[in-house]
C-alpha atoms as a PDB file:
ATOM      1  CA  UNK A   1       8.786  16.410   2.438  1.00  0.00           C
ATOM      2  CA  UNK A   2       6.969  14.109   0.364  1.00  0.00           C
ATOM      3  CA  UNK A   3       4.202  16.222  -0.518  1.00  0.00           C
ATOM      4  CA  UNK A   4       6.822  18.507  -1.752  1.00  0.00           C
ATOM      5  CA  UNK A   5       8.402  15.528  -3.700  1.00  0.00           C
ATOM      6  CA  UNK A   6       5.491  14.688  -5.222  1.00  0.00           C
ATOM      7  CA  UNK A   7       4.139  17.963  -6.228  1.00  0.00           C
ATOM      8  CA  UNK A   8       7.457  18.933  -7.707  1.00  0.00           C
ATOM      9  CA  UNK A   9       7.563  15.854  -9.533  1.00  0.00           C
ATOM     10  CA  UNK A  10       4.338  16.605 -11.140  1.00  0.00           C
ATOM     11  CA  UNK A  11       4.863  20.236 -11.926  1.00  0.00           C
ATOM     12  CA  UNK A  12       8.209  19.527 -13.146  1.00  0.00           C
ATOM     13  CA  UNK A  13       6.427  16.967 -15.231  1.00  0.00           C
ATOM     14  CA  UNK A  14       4.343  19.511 -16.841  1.00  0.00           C
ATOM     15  CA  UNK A  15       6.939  21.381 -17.127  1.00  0.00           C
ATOM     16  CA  UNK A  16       9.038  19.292 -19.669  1.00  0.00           C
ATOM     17  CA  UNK A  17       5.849  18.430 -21.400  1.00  0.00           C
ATOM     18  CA  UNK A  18       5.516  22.423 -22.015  1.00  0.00           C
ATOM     19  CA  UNK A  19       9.289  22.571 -23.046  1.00  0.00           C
ATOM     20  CA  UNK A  20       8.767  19.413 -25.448  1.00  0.00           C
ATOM     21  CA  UNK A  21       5.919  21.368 -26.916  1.00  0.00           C
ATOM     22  CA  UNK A  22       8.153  24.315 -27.710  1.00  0.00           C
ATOM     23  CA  UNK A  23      10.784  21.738 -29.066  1.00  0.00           C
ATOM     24  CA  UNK A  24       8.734  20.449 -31.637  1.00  0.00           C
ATOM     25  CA  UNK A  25       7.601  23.206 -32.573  1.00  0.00           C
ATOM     26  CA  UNK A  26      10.099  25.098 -34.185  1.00  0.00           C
ATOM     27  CA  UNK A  27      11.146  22.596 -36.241  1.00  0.00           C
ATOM     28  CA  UNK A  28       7.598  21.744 -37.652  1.00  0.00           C
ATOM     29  CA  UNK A  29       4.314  23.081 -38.150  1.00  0.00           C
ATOM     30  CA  UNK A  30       2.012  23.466 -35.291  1.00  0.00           C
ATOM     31  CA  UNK A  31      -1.370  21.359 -35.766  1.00  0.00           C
ATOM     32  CA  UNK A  32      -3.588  24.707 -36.797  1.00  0.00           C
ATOM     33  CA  UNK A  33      -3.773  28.368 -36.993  1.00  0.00           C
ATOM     34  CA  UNK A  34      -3.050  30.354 -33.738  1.00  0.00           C
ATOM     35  CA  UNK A  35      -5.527  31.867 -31.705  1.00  0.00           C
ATOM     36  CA  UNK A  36      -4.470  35.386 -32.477  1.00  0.00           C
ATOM     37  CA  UNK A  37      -1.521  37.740 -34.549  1.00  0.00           C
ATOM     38  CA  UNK A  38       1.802  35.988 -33.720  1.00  0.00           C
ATOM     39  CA  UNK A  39       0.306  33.549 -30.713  1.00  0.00           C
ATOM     40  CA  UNK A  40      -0.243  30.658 -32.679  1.00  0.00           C
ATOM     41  CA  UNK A  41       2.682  27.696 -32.844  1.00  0.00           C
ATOM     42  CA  UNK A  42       2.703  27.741 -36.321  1.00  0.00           C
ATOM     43  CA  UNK A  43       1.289  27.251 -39.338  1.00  0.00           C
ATOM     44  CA  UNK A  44      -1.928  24.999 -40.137  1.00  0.00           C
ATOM     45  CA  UNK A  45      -1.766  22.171 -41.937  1.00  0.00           C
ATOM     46  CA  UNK A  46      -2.123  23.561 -45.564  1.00  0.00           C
ATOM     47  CA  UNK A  47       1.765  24.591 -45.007  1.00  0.00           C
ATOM     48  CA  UNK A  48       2.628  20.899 -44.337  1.00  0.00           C
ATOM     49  CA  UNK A  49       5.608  20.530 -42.479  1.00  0.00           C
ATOM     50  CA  UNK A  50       7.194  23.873 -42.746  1.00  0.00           C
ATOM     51  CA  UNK A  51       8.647  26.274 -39.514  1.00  0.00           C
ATOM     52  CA  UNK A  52       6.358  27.275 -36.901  1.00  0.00           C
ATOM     53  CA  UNK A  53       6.020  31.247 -36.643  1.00  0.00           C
ATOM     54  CA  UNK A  54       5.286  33.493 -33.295  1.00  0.00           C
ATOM     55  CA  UNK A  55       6.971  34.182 -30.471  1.00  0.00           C
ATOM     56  CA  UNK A  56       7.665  30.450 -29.339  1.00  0.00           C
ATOM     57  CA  UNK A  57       9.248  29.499 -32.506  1.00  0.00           C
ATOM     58  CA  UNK A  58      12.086  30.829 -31.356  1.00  0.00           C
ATOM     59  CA  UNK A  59      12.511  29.911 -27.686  1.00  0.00           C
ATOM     60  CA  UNK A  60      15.300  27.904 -26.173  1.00  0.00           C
ATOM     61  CA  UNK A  61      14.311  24.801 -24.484  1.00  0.00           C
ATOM     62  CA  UNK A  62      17.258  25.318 -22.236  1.00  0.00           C
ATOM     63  CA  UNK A  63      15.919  28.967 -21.363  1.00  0.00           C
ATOM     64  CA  UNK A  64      12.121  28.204 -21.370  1.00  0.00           C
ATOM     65  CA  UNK A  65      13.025  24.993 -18.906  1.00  0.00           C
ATOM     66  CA  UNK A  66      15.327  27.368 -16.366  1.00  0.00           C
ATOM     67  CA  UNK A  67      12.647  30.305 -16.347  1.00  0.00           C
ATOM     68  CA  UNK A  68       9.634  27.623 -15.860  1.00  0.00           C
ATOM     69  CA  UNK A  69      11.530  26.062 -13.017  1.00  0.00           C
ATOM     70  CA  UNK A  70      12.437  29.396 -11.347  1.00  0.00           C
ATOM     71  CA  UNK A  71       8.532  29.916 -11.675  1.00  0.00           C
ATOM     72  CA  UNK A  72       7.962  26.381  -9.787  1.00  0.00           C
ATOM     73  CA  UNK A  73      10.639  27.031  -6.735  1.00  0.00           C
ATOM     74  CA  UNK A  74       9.056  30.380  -6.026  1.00  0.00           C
ATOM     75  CA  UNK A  75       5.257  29.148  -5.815  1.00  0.00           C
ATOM     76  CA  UNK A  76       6.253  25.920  -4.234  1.00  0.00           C
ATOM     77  CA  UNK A  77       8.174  28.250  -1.377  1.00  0.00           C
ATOM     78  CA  UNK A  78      11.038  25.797  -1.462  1.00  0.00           C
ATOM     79  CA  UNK A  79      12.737  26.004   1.824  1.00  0.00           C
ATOM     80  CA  UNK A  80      16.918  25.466   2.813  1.00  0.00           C
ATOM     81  CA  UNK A  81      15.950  22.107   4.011  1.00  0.00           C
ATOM     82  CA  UNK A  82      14.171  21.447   0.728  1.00  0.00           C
ATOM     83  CA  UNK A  83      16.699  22.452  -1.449  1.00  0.00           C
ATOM     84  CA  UNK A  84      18.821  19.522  -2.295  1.00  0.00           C
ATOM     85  CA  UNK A  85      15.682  17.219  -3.565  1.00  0.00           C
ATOM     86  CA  UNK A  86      14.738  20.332  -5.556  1.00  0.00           C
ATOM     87  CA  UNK A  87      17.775  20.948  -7.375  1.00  0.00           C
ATOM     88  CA  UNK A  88      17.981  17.181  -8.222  1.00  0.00           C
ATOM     89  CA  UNK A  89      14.568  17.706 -10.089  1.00  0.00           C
ATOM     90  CA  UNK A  90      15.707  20.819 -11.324  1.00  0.00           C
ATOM     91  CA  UNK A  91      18.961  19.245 -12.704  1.00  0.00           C
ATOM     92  CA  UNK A  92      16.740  16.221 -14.327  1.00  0.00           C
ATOM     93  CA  UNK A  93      14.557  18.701 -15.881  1.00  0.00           C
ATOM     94  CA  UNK A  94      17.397  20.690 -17.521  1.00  0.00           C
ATOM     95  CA  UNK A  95      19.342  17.692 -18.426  1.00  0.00           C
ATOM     96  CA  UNK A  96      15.534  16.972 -20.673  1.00  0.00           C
ATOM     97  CA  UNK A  97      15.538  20.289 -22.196  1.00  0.00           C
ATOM     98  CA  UNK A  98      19.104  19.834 -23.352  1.00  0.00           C
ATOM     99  CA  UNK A  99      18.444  16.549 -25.211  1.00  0.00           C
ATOM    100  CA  UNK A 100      15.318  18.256 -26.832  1.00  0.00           C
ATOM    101  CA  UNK A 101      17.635  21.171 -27.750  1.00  0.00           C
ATOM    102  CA  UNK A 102      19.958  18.449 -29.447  1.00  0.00           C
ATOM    103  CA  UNK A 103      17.404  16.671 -31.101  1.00  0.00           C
ATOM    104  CA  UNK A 104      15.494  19.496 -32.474  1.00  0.00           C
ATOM    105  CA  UNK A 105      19.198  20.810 -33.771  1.00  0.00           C
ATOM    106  CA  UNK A 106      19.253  16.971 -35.497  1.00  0.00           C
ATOM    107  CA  UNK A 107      15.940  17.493 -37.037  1.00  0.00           C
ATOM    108  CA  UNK A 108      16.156  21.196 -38.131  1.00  0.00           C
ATOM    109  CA  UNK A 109      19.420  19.986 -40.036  1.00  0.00           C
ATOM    110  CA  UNK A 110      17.497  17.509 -42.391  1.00  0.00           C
ATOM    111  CA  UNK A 111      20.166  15.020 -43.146  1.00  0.00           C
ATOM    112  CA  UNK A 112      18.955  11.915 -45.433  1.00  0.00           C
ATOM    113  CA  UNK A 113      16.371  10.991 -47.020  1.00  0.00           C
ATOM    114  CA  UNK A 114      12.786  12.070 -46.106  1.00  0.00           C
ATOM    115  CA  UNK A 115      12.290   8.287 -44.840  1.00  0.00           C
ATOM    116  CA  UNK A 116      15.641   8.762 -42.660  1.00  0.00           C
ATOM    117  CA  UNK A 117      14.356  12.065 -41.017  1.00  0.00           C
ATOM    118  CA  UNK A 118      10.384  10.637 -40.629  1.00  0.00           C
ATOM    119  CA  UNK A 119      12.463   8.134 -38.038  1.00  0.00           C
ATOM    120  CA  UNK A 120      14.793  10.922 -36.937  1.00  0.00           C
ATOM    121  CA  UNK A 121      11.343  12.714 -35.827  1.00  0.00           C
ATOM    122  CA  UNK A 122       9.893   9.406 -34.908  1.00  0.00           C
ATOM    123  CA  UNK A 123      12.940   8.425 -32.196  1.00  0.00           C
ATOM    124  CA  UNK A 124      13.004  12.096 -30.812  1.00  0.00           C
ATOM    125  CA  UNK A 125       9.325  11.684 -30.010  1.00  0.00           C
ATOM    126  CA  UNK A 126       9.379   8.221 -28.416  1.00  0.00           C
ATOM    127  CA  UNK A 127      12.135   9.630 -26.259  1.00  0.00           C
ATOM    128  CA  UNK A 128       9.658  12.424 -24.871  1.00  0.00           C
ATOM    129  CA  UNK A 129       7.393  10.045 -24.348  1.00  0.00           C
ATOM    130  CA  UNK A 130       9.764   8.190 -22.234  1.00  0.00           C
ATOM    131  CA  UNK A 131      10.403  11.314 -20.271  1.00  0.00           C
ATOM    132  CA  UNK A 132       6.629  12.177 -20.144  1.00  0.00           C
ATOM    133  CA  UNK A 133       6.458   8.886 -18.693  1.00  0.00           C
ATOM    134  CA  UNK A 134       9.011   8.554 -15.991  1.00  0.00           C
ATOM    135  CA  UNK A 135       7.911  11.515 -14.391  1.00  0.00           C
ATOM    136  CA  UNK A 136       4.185  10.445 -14.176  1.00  0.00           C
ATOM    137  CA  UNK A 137       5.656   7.048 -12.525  1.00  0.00           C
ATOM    138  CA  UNK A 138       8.122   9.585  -9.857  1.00  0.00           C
ATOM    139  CA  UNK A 139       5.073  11.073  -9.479  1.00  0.00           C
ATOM    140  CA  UNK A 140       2.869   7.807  -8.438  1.00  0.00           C
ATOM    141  CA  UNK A 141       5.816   6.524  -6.713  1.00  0.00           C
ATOM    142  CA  UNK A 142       6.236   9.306  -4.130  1.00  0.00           C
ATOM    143  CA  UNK A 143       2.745   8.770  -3.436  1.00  0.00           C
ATOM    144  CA  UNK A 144       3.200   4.477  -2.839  1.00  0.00           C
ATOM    145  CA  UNK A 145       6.826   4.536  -1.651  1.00  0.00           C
ATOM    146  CA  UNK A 146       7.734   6.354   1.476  1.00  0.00           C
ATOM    147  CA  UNK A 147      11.266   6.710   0.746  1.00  0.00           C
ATOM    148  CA  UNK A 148      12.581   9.261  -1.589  1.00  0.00           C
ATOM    149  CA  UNK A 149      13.120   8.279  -5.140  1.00  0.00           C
ATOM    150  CA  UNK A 150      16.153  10.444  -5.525  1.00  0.00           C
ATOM    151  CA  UNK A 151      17.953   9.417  -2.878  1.00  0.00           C
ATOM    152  CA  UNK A 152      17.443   5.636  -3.587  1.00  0.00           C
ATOM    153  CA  UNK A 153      18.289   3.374  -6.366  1.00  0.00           C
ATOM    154  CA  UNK A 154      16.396   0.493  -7.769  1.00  0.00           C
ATOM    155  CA  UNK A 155      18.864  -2.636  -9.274  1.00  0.00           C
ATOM    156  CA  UNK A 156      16.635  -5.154 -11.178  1.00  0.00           C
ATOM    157  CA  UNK A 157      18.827  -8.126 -11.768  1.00  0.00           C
ATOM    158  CA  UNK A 158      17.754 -10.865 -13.981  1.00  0.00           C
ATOM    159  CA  UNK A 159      18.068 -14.633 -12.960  1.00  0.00           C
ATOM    160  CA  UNK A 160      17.684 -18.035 -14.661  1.00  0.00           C
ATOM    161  CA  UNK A 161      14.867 -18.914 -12.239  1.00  0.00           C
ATOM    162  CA  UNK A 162      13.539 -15.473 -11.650  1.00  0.00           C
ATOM    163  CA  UNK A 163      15.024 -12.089 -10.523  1.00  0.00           C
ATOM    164  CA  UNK A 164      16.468 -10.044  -7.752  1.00  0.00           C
ATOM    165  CA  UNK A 165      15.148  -6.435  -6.905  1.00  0.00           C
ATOM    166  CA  UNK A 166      16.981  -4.187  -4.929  1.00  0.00           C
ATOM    167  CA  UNK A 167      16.314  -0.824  -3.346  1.00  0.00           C
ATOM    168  CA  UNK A 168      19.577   0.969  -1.988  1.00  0.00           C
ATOM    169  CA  UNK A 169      19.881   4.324  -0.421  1.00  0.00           C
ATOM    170  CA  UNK A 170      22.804   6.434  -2.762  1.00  0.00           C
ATOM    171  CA  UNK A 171      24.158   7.835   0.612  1.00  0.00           C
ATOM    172  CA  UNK A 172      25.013   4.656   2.657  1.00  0.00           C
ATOM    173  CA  UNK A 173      24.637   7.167   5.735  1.00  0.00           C
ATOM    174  CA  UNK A 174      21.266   7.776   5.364  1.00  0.00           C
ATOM    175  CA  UNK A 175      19.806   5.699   8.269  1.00  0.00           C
ATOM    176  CA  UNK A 176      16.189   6.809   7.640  1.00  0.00           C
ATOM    177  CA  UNK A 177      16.355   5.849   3.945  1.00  0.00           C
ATOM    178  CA  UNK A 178      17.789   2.688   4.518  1.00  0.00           C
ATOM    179  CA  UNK A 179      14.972   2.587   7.494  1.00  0.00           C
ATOM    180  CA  UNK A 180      12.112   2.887   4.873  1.00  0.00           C
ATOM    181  CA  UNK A 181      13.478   1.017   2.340  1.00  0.00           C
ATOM    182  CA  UNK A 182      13.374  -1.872   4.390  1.00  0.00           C
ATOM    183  CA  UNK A 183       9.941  -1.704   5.889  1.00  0.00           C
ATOM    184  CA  UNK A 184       8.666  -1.128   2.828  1.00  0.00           C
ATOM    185  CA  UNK A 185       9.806  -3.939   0.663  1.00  0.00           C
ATOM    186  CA  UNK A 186       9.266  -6.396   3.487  1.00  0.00           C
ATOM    187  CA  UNK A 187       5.371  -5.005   3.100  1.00  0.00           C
ATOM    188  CA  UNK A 188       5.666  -5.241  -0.861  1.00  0.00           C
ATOM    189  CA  UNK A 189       6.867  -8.624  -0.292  1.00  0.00           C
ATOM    190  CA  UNK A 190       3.937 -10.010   2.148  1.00  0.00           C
ATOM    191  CA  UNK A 191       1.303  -8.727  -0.362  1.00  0.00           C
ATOM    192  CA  UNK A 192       3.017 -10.147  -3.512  1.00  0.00           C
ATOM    193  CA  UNK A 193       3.235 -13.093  -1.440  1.00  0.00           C
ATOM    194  CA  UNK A 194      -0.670 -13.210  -1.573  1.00  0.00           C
ATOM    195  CA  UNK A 195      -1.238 -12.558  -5.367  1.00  0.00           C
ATOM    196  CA  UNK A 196      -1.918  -8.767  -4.538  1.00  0.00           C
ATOM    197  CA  UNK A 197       0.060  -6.153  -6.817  1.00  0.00           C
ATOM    198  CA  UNK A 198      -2.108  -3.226  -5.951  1.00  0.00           C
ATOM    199  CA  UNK A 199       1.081  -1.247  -5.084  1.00  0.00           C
ATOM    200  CA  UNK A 200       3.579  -1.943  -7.734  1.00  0.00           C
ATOM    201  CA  UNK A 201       0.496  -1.280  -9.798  1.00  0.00           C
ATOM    202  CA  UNK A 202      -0.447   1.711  -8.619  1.00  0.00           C
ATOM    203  CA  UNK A 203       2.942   3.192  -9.889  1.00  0.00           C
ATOM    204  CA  UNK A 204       3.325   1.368 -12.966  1.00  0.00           C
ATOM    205  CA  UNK A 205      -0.071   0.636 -14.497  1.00  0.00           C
ATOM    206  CA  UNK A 206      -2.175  -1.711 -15.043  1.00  0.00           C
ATOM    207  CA  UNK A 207      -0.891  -2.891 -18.713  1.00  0.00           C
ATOM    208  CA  UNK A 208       2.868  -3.745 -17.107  1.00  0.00           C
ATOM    209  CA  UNK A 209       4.213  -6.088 -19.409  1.00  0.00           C
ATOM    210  CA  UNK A 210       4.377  -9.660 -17.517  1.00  0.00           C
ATOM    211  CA  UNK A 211       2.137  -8.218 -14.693  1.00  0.00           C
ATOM    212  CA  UNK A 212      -1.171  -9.929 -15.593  1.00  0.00           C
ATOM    213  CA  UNK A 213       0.795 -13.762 -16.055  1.00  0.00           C
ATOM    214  CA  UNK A 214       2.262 -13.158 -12.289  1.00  0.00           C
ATOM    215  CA  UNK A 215      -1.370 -12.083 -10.939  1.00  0.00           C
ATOM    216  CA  UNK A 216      -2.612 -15.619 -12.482  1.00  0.00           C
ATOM    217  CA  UNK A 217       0.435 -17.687 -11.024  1.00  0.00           C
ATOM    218  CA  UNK A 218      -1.222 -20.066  -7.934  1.00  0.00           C
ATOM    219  CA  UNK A 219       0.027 -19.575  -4.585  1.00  0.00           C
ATOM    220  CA  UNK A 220       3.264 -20.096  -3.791  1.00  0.00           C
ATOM    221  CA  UNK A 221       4.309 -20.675  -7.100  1.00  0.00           C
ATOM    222  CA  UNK A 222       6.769 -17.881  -7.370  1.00  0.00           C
ATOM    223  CA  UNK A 223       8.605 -17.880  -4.202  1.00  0.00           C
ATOM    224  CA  UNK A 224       9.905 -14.181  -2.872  1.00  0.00           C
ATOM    225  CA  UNK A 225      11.554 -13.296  -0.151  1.00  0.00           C
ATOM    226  CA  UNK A 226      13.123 -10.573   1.577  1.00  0.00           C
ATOM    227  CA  UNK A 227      16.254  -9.427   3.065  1.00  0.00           C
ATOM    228  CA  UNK A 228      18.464  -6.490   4.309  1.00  0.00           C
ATOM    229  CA  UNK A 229      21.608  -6.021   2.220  1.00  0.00           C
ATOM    230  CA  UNK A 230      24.081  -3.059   2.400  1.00  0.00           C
ATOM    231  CA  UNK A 231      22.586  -0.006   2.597  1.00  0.00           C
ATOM    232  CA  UNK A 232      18.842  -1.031   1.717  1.00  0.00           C
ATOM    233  CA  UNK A 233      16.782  -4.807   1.266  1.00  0.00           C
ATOM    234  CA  UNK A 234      16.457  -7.115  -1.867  1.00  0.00           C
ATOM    235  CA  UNK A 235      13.221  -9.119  -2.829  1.00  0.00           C
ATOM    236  CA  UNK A 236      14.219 -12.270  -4.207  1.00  0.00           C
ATOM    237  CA  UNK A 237      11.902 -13.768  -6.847  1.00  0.00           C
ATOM    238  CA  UNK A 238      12.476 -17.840  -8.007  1.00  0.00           C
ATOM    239  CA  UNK A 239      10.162 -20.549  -9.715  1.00  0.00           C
ATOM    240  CA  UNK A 240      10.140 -23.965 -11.697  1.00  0.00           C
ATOM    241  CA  UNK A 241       7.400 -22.661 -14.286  1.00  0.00           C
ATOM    242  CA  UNK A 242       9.638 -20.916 -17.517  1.00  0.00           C
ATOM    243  CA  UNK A 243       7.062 -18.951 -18.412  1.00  0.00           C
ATOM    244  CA  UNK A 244       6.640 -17.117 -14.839  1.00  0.00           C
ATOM    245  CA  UNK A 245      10.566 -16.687 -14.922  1.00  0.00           C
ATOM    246  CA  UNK A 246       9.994 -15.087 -18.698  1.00  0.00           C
ATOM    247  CA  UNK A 247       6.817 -12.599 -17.333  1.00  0.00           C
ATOM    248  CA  UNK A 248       9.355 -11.577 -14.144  1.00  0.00           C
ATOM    249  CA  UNK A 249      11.997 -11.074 -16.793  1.00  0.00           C
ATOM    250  CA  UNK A 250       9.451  -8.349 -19.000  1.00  0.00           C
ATOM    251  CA  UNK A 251       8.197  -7.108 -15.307  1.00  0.00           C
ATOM    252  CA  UNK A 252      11.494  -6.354 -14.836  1.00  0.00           C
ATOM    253  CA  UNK A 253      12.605  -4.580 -17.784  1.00  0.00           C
ATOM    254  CA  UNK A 254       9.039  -2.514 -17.363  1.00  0.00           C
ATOM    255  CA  UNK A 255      10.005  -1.368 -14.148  1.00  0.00           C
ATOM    256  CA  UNK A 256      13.793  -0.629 -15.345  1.00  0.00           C
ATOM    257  CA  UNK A 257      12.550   1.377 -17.907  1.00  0.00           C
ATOM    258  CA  UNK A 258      10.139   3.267 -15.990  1.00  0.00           C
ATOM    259  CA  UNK A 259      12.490   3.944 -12.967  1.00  0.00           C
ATOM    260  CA  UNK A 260      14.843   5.767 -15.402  1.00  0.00           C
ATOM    261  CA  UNK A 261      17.901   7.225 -13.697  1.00  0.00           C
ATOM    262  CA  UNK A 262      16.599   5.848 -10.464  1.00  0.00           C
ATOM    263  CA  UNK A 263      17.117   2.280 -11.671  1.00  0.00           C
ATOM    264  CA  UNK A 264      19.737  -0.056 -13.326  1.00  0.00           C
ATOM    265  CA  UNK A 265      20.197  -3.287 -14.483  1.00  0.00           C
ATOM    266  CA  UNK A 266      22.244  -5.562 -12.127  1.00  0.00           C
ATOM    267  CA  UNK A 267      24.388  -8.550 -13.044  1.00  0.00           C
ATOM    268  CA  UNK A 268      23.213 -12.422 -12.126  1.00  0.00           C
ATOM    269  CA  UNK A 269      26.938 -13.463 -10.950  1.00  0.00           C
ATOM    270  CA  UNK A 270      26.948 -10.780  -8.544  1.00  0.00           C
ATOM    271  CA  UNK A 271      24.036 -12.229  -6.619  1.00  0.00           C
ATOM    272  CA  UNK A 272      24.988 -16.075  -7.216  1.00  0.00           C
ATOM    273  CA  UNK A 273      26.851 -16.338  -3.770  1.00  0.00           C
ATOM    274  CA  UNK A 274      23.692 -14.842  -1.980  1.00  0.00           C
ATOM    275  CA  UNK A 275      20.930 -17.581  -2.840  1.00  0.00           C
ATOM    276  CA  UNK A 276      19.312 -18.808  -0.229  1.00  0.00           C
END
């Protein structure tokens, strides 16, 4: 099942990437001339920023995105029992192709100024990049975590001395999530314990903002420690030093961001009664 997860993830990934491609295209010029009569994605750049020509130019993301992932099921042979962490990456993928749709509708409208729509453009591409990206991390994740990302949710919660992570399984009777979760983060937290982020690094990258002032912090200066709670286990991070507490706090929005729909922010009160 995970090597399933993890090679949907990445096919879906490409996927999206293929459906952003068709996105931008019809409301801009492509980057050059095509590579035959009608193939190309639009014009070159003599025409500017003018509409792309060819067959794609015309393609619905919402179409392209259904008949890719139709493409994916049959050559990854999904089975019955494989069906419900498909359609969840089927239904994320969709839900992307929609928001392109919307966004390219924005942009092809050309409301304001030219400055206006430059930032228009500029937001509609960060947010594919944002997509590009939480799929790569799904993708590393299935390959670190053993749980399953869809069926689990990640709660970073902010704290004035540090932070509280939790991992929770979204069906509370899903023993063997719940099972995983916890062996895992009790692992995560014996080898942050030691000054080694190899796995949260693995998933995340190496430029994680706040990740390279926690690797320098001396032993034992950021206390963590683990325990079950409802449904899943919490890591519970807490130091003296203000500027550890300020690189957990950007470690923590990282990760937030990254997780996507997976993750949410938690609330500090709702944790106050639980310190240790």
């Amino acid at each position: 099942m995970k090597k399933i997860y993890a090679v949907a993830v990445g096919m879906v990934a490409g996927a999206a990437l293929a459906v952003a491609a068709v996105t931008y295209a019809q409301p801009f010029g492509g980057m050059g001339p095509g590579a035959g009569s009608g193939t190309g994605m639009g014009p070159g750049l003599a025409h500017g920023m003018g509409p792309g020509h060819g067959p794609m130019a015309h393609v619905d993301p919402s179409t392209m995105a259904e008949s890719r992932l139709a493409d994916l099921k049959a050559q990854l042979k999904i089975t019955a029992e494989q069906d419900t962490a498909w359609q969840a990456f089927a239904d994320a993928a969709k839900q992307q192709a929609t928001g392109m749709q919307a966004m390219r509708a924005q942009m092809q409208a050309g409301s304001g100024t030219a400055p206006e729509r430059m930032a228009q453009r500029a937001s509609a591409m960060r947010s594919v990049a944002y997509a590009s990206r939480q799929a790569e991390v799904s993708k590393r994740g299935a390959e670190v975590m053993p749980f399953e990302l869809n069926a689990t949710t990640h709660i970073f919660t902010k704290t004035d001395d540090g932070g509280v992570q939790e991992v929770v399984a979204k069906n509370p009777k899903d023993s063997e999530q719940i099972r995983l979760i916890r062996a895992h983060l009790r692992q995560i937290a014996r080898e942050l314990r030691k000054g080694d982020f190899s796995a949260p690094t693995q998933i995340h990258g190496m430029s994680m903002p706040g990740l390279a002032e926690l690797k320098r912090a001396k032993s034992g200066e950021v206390d963590i420690r683990y325990r079950d709670v409802d449904n899943g286990g919490e890591l519970r991070y807490s130091t003296h030093n203000a500027s550890l507490v300020a690189a957990l706090h950007q470690w923590f929005d990282a990760q937030l961001a990254d997780h996507g729909a997976d993750a949410m922010a938690g609330h500090m009160h709702d944790h106050m009664m639980g310190r240790d």
